[in-house]
Protein backbone atom coordinates (compact mmCIF):
# COMPACT_ATOMS: atom_id res chain seq x y z
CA UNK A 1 131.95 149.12 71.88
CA UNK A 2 133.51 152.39 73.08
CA UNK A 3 132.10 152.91 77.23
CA UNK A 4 131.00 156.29 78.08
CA UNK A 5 133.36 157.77 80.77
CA UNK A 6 130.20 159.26 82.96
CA UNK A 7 128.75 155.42 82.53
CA UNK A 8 132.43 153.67 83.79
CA UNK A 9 132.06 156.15 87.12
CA UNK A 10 128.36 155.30 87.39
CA UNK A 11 129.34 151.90 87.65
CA UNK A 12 132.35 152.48 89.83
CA UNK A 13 130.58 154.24 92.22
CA UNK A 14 128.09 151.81 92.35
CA UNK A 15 129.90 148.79 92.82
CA UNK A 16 132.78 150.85 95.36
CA UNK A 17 130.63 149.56 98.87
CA UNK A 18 131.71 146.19 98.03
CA UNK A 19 135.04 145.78 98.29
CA UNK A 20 138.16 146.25 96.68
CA UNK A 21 136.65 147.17 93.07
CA UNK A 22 138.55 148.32 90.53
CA UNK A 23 138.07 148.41 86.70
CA UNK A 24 140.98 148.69 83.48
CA UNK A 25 140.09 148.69 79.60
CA UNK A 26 140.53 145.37 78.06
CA UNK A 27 140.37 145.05 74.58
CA UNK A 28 137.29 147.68 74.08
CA UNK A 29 135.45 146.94 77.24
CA UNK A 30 135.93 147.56 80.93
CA UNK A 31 136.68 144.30 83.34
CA UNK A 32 135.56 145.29 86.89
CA UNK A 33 137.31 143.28 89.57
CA UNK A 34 137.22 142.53 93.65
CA UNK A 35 140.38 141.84 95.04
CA UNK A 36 142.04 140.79 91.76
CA UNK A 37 139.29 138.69 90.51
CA UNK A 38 136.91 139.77 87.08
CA UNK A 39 133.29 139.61 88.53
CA UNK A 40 131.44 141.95 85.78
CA UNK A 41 132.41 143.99 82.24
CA UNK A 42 131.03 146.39 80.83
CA UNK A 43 130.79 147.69 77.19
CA UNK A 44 128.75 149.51 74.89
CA UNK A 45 127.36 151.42 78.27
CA UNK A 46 126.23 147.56 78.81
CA UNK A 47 126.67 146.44 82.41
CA UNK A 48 127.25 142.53 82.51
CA UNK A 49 127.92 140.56 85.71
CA UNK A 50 129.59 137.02 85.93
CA UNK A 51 127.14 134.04 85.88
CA UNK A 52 127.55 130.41 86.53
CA UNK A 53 125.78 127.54 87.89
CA UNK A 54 125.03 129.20 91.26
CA UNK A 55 123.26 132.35 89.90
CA UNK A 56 123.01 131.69 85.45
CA UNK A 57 118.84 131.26 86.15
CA UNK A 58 118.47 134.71 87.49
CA UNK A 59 119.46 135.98 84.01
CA UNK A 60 118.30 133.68 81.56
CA UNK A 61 114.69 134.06 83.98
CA UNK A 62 114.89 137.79 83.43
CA UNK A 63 115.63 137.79 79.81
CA UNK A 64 119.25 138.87 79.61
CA UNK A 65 121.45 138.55 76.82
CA UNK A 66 124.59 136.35 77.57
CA UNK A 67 128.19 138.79 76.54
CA UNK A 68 129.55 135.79 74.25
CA UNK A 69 131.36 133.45 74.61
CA UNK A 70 132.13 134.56 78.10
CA UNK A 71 130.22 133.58 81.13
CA UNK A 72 129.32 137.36 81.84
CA UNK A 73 125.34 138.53 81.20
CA UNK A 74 123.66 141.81 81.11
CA UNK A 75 122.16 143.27 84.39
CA UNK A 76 118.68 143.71 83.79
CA UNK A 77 117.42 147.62 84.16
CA UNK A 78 115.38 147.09 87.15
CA UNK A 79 118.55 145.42 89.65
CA UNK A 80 120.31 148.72 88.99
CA UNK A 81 117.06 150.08 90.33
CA UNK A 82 116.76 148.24 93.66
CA UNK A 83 119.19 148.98 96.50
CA UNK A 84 119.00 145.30 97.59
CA UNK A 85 119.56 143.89 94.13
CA UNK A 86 122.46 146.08 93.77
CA UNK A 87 124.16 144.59 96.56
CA UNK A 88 122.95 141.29 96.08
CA UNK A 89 123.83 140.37 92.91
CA UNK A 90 126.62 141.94 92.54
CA UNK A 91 128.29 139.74 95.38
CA UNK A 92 126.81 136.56 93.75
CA UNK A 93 128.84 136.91 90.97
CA UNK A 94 131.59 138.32 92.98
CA UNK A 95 131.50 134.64 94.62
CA UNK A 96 131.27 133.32 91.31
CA UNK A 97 134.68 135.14 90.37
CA UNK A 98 136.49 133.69 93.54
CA UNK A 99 135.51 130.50 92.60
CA UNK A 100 136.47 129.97 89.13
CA UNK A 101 139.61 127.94 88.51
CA UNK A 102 142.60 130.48 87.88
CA UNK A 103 143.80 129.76 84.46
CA UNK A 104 147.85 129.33 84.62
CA UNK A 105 150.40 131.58 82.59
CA UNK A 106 152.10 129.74 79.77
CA UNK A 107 155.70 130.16 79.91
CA UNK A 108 158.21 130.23 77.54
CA UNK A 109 160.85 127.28 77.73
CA UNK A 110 164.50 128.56 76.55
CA UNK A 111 165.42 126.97 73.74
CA UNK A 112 168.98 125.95 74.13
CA UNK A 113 171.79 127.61 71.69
């Protein structure tokens, strides 16, 4: 699962025109977020963007593998090819990060003494 560092600032640079992007190592992969929000990952030198009902049928239409069990699937070669597909799709799952439901933080009650 380990990421190539050249790969990770591929990537970065890539995805920098859009935004606010910025990346961290999560549990043996990379999330990359906008402005707080996880729109892609990456591992194994794998770049997978965030999918859901608005933009899932690009993916499964171009053959991609799903990252399971997370909503996240595997940019097909040729988008990292196109300038426009770079942008574009990208910012659809950018969209689809804003949009997901922000899971709440458990907390801890005190227990009393």
């Amino acid at each position: 699962m380990a990421v190539d560092p050249g790969y990770m600032e591929y990537v970065m640079e890539m995805l920098q025109p859009l935004g606010d992007v910025t990346s961290r190592s999560m549990f043996g992969v990379y999330g990359v977020f906008e402005a707080g929000d996880m729109f892609a990952l990456v591992s194994s030198d794998t770049l997978y963007f965030k999918a859901d009902d608005s933009n899932r049928a690009r993916y499964e239409d171009a053959g991609s593998a799903q990252f399971k069990p997370m909503p996240y699937w595997e940019v097909p070669a040729e988008v990292l090819e196109r300038e426009d597909d770079v942008e574009e799709w990208p910012r659809l799952s950018i969209d689809a990060a804003h949009a997901a439901p922000r899971k709440k933080r458990r907390t801890r009650k005190k227990r009393k003494s």
